[in-house]
PDB file of N, CA and C in Angstrom:
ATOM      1  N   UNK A   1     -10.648 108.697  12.952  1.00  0.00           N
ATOM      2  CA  UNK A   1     -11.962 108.106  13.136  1.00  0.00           C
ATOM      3  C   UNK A   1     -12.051 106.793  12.361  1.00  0.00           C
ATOM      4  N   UNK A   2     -12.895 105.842  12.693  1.00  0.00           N
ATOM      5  CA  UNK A   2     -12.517 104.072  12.512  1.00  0.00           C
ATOM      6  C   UNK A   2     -13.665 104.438  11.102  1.00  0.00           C
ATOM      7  N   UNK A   3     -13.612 103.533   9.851  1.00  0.00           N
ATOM      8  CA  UNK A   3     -14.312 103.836   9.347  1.00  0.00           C
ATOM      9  C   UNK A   3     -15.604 102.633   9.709  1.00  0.00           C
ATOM     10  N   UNK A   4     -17.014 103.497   8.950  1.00  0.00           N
ATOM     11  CA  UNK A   4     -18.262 102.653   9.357  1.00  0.00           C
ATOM     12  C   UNK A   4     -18.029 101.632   8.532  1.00  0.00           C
ATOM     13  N   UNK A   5     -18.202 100.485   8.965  1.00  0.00           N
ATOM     14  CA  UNK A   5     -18.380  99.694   7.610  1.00  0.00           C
ATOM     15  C   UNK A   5     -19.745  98.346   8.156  1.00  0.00           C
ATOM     16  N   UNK A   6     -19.919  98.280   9.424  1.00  0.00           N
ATOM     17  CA  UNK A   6     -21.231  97.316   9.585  1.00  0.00           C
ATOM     18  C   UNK A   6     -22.310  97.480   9.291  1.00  0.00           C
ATOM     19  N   UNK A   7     -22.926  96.553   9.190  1.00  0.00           N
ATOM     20  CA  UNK A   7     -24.389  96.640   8.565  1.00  0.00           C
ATOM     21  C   UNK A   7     -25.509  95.691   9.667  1.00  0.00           C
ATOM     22  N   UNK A   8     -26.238  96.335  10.073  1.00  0.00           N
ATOM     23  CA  UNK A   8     -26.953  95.742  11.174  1.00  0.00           C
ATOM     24  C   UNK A   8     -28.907  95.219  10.593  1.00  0.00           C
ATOM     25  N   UNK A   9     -29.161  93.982  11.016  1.00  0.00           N
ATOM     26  CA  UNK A   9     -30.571  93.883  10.431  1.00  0.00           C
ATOM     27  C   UNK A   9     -31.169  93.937  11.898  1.00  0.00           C
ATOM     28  N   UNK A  10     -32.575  94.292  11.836  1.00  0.00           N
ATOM     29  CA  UNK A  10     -33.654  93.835  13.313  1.00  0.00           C
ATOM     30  C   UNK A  10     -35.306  93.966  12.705  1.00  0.00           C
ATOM     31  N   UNK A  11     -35.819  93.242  13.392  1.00  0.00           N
ATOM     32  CA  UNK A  11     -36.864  92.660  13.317  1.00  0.00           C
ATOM     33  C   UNK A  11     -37.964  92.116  13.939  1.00  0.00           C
ATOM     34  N   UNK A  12     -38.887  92.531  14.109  1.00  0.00           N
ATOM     35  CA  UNK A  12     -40.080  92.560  14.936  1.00  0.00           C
ATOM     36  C   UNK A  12     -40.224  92.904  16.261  1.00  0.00           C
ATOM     37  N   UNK A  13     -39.490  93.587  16.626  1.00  0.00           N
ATOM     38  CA  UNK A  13     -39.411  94.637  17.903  1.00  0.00           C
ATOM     39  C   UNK A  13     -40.951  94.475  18.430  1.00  0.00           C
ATOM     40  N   UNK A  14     -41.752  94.660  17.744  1.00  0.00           N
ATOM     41  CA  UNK A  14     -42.774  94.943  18.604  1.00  0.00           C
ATOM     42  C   UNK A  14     -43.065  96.026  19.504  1.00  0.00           C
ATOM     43  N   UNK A  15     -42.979  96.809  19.325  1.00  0.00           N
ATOM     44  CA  UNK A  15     -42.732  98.211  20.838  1.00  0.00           C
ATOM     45  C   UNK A  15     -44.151  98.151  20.639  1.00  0.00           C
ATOM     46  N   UNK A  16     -44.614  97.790  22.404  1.00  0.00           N
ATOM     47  CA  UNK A  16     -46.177  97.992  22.389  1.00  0.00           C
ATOM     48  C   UNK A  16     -46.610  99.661  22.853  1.00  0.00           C
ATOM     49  N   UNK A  17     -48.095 100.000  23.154  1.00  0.00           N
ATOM     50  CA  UNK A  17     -48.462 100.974  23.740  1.00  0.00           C
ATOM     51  C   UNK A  17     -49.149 100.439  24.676  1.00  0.00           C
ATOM     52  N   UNK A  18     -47.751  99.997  25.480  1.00  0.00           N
ATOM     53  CA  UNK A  18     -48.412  99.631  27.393  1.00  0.00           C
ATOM     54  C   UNK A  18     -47.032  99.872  28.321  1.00  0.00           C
ATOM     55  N   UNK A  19     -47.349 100.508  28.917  1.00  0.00           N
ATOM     56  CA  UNK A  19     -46.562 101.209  29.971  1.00  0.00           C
ATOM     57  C   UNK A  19     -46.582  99.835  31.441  1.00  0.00           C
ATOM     58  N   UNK A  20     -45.277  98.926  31.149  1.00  0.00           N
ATOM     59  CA  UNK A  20     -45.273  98.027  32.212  1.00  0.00           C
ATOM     60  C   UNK A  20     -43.749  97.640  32.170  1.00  0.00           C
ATOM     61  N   UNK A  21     -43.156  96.760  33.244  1.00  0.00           N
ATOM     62  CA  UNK A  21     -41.764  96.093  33.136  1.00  0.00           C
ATOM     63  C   UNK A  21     -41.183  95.577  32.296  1.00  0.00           C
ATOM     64  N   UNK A  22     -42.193  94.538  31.599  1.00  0.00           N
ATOM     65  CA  UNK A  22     -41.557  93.870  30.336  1.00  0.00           C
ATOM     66  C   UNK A  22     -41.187  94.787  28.756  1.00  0.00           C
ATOM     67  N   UNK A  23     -42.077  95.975  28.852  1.00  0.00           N
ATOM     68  CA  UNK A  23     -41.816  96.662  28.255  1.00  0.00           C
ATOM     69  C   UNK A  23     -40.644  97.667  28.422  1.00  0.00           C
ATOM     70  N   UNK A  24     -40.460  98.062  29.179  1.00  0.00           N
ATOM     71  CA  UNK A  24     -39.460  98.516  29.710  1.00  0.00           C
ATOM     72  C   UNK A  24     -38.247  97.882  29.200  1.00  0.00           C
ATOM     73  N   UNK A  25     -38.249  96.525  29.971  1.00  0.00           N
ATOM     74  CA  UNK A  25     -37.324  96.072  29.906  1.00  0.00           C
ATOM     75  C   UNK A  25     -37.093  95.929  27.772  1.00  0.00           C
ATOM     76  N   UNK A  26     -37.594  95.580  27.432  1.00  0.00           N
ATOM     77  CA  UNK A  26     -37.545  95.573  25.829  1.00  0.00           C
ATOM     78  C   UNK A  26     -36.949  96.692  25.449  1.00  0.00           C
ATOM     79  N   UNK A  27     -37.528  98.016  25.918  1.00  0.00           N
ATOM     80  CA  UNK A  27     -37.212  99.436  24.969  1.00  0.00           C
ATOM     81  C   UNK A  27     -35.717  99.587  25.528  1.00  0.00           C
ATOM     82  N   UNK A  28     -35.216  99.196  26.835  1.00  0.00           N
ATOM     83  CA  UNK A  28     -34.188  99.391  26.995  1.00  0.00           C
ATOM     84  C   UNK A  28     -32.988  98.502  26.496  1.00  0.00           C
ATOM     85  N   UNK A  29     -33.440  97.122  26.145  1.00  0.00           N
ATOM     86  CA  UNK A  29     -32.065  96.152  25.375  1.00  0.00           C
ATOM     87  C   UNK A  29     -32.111  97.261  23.858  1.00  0.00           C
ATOM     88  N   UNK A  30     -33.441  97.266  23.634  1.00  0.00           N
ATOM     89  CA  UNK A  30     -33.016  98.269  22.261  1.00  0.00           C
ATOM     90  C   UNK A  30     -32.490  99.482  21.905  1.00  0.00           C
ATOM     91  N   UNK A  31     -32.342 100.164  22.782  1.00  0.00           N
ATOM     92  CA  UNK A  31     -31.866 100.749  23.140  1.00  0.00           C
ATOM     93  C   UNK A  31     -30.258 100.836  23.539  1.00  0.00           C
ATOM     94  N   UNK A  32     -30.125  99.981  24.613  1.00  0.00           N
ATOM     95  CA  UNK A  32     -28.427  99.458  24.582  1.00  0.00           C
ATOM     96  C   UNK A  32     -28.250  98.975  23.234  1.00  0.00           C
ATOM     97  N   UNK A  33     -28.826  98.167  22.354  1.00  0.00           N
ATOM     98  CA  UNK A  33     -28.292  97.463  21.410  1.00  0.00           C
ATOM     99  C   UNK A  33     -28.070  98.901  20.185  1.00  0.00           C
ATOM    100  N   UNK A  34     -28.691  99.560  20.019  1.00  0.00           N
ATOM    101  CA  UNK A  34     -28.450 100.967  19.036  1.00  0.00           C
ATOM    102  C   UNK A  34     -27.872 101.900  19.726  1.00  0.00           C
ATOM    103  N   UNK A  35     -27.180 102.296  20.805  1.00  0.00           N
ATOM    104  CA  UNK A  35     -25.856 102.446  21.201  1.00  0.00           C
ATOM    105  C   UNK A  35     -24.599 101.923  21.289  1.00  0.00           C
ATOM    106  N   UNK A  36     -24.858 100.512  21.427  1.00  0.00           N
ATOM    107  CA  UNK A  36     -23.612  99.973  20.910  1.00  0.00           C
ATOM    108  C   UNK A  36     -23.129  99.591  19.679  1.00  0.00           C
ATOM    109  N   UNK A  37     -24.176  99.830  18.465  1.00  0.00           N
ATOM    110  CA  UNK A  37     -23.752  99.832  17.264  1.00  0.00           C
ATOM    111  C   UNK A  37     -22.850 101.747  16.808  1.00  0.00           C
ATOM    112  N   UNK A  38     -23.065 102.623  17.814  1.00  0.00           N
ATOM    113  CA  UNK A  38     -23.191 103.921  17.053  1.00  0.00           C
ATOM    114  C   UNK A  38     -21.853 104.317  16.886  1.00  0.00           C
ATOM    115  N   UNK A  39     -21.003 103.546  17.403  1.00  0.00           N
ATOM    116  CA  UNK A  39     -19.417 104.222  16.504  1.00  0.00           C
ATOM    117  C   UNK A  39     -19.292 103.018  15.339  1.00  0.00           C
ATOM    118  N   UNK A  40     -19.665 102.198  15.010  1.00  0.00           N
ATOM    119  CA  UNK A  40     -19.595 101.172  13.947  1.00  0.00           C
ATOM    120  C   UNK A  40     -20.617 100.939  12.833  1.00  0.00           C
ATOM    121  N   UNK A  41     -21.816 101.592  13.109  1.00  0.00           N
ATOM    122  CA  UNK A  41     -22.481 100.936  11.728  1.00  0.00           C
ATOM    123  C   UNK A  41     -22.484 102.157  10.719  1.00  0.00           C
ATOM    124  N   UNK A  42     -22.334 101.226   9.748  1.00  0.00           N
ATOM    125  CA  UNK A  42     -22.772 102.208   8.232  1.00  0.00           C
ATOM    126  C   UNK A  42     -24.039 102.315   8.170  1.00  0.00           C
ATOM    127  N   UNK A  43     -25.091 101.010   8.513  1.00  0.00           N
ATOM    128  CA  UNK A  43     -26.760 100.639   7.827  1.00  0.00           C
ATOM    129  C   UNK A  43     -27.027 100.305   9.090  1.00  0.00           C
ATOM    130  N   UNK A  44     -28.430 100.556   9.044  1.00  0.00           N
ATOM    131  CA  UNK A  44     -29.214  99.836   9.984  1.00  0.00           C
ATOM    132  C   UNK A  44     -30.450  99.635   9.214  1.00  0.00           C
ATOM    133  N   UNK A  45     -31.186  98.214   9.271  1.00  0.00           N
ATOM    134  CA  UNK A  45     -32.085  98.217   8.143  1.00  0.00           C
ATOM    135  C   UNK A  45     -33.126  97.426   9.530  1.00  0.00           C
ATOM    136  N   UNK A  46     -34.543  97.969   9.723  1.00  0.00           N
ATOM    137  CA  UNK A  46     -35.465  97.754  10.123  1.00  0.00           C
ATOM    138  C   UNK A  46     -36.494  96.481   9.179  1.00  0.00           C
ATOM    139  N   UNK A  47     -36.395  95.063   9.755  1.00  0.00           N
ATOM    140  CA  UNK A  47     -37.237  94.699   8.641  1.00  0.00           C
ATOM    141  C   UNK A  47     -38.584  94.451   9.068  1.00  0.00           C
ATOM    142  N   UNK A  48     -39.560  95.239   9.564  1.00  0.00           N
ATOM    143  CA  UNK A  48     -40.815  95.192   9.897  1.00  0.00           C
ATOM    144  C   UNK A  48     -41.092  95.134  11.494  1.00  0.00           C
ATOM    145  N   UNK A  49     -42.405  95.412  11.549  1.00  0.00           N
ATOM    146  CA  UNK A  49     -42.964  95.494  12.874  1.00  0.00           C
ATOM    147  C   UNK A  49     -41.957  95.606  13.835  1.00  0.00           C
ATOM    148  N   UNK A  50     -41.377  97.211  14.239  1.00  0.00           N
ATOM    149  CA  UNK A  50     -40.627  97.743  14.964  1.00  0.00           C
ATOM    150  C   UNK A  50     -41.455  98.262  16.085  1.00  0.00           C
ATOM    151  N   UNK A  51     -43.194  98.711  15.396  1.00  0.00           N
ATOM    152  CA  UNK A  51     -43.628  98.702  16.769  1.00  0.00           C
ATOM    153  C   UNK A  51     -44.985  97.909  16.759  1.00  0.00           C
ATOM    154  N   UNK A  52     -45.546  97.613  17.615  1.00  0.00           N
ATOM    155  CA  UNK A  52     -46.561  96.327  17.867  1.00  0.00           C
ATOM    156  C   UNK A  52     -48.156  97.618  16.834  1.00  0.00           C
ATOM    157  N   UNK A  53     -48.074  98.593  17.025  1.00  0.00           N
ATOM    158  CA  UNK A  53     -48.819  99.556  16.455  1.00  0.00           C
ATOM    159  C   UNK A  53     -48.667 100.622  16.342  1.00  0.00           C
ATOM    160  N   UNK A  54     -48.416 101.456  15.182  1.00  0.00           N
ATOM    161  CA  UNK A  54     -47.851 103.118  15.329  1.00  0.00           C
ATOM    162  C   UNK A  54     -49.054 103.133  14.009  1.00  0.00           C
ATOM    163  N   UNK A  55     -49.824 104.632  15.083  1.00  0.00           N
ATOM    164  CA  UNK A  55     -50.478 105.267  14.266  1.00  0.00           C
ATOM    165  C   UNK A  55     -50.354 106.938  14.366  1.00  0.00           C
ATOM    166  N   UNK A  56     -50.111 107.799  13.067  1.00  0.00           N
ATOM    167  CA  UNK A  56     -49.460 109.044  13.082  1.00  0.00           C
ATOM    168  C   UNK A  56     -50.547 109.949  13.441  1.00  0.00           C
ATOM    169  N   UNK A  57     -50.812 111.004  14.383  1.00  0.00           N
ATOM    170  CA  UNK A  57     -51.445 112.138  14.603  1.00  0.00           C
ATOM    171  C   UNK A  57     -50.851 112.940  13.947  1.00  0.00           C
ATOM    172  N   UNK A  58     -51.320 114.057  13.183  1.00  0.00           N
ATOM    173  CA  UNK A  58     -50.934 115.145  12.405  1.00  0.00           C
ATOM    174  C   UNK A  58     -49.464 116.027  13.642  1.00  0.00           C
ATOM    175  N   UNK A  59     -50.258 115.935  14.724  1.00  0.00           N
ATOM    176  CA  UNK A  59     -49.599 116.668  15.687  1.00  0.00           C
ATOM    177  C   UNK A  59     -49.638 116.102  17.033  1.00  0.00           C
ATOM    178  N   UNK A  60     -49.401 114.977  17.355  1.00  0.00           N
ATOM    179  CA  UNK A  60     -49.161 114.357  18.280  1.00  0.00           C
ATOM    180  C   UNK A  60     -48.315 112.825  18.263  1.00  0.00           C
ATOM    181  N   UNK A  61     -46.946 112.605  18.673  1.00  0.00           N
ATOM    182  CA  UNK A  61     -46.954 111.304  18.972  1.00  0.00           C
ATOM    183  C   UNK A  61     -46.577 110.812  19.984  1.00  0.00           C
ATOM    184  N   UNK A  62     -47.010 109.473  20.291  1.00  0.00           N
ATOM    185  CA  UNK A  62     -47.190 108.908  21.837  1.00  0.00           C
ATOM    186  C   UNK A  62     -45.702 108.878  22.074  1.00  0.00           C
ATOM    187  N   UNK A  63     -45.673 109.620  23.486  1.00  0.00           N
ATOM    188  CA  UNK A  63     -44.795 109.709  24.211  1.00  0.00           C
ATOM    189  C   UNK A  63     -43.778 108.151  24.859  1.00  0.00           C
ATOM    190  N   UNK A  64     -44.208 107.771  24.917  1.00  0.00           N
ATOM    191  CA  UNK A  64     -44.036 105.822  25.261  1.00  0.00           C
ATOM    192  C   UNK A  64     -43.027 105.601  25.011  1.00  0.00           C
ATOM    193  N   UNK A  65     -42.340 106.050  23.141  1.00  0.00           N
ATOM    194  CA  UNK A  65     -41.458 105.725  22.341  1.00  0.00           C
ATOM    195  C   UNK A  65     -40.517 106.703  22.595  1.00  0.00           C
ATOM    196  N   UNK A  66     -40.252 107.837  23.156  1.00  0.00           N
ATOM    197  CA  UNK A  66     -39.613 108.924  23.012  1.00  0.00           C
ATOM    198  C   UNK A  66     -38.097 108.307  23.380  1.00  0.00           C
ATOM    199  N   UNK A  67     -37.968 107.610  23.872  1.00  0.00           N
ATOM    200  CA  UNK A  67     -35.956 107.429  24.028  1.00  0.00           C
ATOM    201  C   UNK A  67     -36.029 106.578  23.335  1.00  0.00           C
ATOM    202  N   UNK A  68     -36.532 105.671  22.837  1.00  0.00           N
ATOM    203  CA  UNK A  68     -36.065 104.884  21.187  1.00  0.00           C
ATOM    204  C   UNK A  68     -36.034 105.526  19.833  1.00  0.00           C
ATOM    205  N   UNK A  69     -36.909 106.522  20.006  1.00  0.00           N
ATOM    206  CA  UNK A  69     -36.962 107.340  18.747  1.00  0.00           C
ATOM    207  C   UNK A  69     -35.394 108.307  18.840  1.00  0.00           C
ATOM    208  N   UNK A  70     -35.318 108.931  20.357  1.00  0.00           N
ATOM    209  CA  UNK A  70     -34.540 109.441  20.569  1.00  0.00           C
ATOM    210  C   UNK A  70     -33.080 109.125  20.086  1.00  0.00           C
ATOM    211  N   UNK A  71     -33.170 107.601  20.298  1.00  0.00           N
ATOM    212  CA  UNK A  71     -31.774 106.861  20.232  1.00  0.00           C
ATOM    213  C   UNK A  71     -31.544 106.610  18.662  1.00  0.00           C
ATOM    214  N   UNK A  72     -32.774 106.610  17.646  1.00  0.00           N
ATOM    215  CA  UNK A  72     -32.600 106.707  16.317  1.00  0.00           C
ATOM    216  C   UNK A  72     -32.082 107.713  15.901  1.00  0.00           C
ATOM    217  N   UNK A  73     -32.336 108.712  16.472  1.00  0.00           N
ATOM    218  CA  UNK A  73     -32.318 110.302  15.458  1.00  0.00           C
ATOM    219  C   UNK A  73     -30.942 110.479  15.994  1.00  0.00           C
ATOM    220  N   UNK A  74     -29.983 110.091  16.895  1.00  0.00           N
ATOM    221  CA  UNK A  74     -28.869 110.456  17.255  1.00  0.00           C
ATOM    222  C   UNK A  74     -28.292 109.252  16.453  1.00  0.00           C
ATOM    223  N   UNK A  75     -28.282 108.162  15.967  1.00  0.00           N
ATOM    224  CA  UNK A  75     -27.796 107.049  15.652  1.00  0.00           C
ATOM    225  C   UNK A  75     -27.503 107.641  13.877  1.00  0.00           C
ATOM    226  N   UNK A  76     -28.654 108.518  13.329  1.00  0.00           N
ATOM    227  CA  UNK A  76     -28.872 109.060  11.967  1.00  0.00           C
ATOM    228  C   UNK A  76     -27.988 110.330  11.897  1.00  0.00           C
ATOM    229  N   UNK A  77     -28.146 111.174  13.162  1.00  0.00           N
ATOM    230  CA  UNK A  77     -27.114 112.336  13.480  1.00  0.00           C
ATOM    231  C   UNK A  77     -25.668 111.820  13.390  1.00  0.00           C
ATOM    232  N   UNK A  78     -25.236 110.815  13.965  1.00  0.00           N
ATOM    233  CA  UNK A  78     -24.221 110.335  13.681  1.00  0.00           C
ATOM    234  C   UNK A  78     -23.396 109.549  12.480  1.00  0.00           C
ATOM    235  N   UNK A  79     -24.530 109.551  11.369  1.00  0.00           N
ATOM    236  CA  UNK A  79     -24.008 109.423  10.304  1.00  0.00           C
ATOM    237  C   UNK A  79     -24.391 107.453   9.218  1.00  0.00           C
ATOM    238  N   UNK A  80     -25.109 107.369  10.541  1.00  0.00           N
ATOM    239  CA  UNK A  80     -25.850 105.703  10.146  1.00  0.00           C
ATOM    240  C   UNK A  80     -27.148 105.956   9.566  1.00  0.00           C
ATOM    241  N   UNK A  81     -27.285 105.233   7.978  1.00  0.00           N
ATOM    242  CA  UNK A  81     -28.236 105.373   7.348  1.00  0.00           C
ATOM    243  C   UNK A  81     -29.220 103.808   8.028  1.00  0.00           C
ATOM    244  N   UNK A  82     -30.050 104.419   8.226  1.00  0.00           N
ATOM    245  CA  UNK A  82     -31.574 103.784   8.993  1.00  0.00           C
ATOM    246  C   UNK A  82     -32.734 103.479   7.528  1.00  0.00           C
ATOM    247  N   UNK A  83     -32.662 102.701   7.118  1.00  0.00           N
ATOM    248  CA  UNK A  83     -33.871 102.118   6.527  1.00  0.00           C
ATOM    249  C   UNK A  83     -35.237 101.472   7.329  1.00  0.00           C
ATOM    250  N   UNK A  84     -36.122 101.734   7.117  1.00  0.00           N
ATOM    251  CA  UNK A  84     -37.292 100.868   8.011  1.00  0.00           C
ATOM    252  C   UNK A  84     -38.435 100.388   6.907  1.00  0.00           C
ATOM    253  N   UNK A  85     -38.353  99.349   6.608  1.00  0.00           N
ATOM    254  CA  UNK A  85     -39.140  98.431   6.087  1.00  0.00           C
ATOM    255  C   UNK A  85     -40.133  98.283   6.697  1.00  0.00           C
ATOM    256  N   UNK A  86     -41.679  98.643   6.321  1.00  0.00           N
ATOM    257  CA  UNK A  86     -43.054  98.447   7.118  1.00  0.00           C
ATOM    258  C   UNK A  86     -43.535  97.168   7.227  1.00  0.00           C
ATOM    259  N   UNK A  87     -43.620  97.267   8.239  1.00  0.00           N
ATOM    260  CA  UNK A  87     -44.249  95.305   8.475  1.00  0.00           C
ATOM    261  C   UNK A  87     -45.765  95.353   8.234  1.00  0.00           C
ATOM    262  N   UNK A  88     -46.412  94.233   9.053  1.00  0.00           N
ATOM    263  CA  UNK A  88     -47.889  93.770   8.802  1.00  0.00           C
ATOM    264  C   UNK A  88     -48.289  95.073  10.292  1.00  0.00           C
ATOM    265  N   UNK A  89     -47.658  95.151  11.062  1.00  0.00           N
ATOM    266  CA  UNK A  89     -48.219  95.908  12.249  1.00  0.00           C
ATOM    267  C   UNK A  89     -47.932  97.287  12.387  1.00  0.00           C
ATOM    268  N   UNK A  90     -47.109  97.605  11.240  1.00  0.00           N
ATOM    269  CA  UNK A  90     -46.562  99.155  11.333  1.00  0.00           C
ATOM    270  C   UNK A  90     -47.127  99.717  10.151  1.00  0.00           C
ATOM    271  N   UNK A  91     -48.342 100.479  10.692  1.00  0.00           N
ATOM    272  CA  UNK A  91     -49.862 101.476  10.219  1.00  0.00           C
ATOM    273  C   UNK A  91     -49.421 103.113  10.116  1.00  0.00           C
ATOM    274  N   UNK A  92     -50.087 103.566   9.749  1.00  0.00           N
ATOM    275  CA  UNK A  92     -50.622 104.598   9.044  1.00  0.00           C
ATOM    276  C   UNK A  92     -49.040 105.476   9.289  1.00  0.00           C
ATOM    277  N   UNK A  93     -48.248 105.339   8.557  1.00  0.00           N
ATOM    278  CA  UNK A  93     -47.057 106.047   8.729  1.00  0.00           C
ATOM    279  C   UNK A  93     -47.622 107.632   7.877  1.00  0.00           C
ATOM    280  N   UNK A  94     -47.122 108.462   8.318  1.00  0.00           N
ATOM    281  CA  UNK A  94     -47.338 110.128   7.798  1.00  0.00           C
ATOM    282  C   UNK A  94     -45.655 110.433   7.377  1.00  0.00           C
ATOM    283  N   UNK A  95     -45.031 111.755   7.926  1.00  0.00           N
ATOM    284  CA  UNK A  95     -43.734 111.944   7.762  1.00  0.00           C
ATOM    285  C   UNK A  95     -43.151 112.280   8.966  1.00  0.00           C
ATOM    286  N   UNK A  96     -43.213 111.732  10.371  1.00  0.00           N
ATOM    287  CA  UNK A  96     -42.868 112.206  11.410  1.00  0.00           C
ATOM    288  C   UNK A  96     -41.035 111.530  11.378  1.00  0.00           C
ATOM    289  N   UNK A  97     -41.449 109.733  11.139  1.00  0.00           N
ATOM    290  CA  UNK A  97     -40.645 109.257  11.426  1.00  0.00           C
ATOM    291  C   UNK A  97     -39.685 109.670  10.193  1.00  0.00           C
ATOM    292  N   UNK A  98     -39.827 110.179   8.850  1.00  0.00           N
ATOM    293  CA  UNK A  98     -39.123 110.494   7.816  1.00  0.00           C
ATOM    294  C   UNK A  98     -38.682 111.276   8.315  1.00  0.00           C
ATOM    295  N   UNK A  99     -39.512 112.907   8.041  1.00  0.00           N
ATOM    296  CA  UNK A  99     -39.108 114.003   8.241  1.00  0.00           C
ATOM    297  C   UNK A  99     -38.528 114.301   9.532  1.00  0.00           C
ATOM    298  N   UNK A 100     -38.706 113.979  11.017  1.00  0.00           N
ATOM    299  CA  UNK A 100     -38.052 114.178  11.810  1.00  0.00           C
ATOM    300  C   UNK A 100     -37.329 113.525  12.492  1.00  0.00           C
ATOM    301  N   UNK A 101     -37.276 112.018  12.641  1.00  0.00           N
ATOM    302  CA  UNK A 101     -36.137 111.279  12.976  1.00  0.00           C
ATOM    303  C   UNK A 101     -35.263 110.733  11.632  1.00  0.00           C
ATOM    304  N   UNK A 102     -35.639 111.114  10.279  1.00  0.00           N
ATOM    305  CA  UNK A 102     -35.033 110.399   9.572  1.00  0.00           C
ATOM    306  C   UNK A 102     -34.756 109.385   8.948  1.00  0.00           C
ATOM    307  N   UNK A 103     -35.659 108.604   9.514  1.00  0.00           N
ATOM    308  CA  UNK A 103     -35.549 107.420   8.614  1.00  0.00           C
ATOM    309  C   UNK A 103     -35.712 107.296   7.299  1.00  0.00           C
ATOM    310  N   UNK A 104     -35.462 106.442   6.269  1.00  0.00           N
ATOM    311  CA  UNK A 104     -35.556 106.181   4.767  1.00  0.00           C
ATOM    312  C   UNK A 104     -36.669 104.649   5.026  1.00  0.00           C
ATOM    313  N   UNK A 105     -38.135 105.629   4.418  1.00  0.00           N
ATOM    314  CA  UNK A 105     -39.318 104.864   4.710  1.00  0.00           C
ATOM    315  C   UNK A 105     -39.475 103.935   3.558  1.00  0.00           C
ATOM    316  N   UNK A 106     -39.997 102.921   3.978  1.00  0.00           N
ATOM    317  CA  UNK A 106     -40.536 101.974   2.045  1.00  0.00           C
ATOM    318  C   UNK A 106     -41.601 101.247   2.853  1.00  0.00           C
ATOM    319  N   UNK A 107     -42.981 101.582   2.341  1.00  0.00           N
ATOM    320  CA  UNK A 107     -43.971 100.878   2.635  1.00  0.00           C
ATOM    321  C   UNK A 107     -44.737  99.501   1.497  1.00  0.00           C
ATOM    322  N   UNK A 108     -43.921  99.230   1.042  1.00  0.00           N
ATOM    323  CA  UNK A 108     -44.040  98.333  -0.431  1.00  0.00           C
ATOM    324  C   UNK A 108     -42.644  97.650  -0.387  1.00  0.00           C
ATOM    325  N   UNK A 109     -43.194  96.278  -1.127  1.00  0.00           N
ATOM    326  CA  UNK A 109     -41.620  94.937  -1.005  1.00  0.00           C
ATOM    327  C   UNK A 109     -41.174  96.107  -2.162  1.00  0.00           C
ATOM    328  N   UNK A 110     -39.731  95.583  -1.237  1.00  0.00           N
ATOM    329  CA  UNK A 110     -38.308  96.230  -1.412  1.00  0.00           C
ATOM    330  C   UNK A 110     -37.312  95.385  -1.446  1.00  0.00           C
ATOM    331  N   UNK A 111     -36.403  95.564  -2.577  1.00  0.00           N
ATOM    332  CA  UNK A 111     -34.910  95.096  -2.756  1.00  0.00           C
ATOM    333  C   UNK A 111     -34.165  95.593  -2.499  1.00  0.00           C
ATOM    334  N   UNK A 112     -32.893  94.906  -1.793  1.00  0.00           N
ATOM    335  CA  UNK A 112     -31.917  96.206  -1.647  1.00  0.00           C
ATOM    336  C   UNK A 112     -30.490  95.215  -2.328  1.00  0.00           C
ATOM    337  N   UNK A 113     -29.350  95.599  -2.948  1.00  0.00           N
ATOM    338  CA  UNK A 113     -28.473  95.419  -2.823  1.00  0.00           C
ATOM    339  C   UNK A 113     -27.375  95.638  -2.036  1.00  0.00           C
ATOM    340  N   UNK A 114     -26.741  94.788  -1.430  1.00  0.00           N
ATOM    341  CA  UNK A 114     -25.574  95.259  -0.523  1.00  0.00           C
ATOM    342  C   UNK A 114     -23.987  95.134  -0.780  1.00  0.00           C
ATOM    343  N   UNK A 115     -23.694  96.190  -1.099  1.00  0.00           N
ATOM    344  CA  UNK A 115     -22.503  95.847  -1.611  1.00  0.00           C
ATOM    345  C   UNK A 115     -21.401  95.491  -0.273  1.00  0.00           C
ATOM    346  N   UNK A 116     -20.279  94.224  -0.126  1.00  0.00           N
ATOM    347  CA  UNK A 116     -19.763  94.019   1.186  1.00  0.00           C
ATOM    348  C   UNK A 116     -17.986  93.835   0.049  1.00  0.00           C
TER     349      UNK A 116
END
């Protein structure tokens, strides 16, 4: 097995809550693009507004996102640590995206060192 050693940044995605082509078309480059990192990255570091608005229901989340989220939690299953840095548009986070897709949340400026 090749070892991980890339480190991937992205940034302002925007994923709206509107069900149309252009959207579409968006969730799906992102989609190809976090499949074609998944035999190579070590990191994937989110630096803000990944979606145009995410707000957490105790017990509900919008369906809209479900194969991008999808494509995270297999990207984390596979052994790529996912950081997501909260932007100006990414609201009321709870523990969905922690606790069940995994991500490593920081809602406050953050440093990171990278060792290369």
């Amino acid at each position: 097995m090749q070892e991980r050693k890339n480190i991937y940044f992205i940034s302002d995605v925007h994923l709206k809550f509107v069900k149309d082509e252009q959207e579409k078309i968006k969730q799906d480059k992102l989609i190809n693009f976090l499949k074609s990192i998944e035999n190579d990255a070590k990191e994937l570091y989110i630096l803000g507004d990944l979606f145009d608005f995410w707000f957490e229901w105790n017990f509900t989340i919008p369906k809209f996102w479900f194969n991008v989220l999808f494509q995270f939690k297999v990207l984390i299953q596979n052994g790529v640590k996912v950081s997501f840095i909260s932007g100006n548009h990414d609201f009321h986070f709870n523990t969905y995206l922690k606790n069940e897709i995994g991500f490593i949340c920081y809602d406050e400026k953050t440093e990171f060192e990278i060792e290369t």
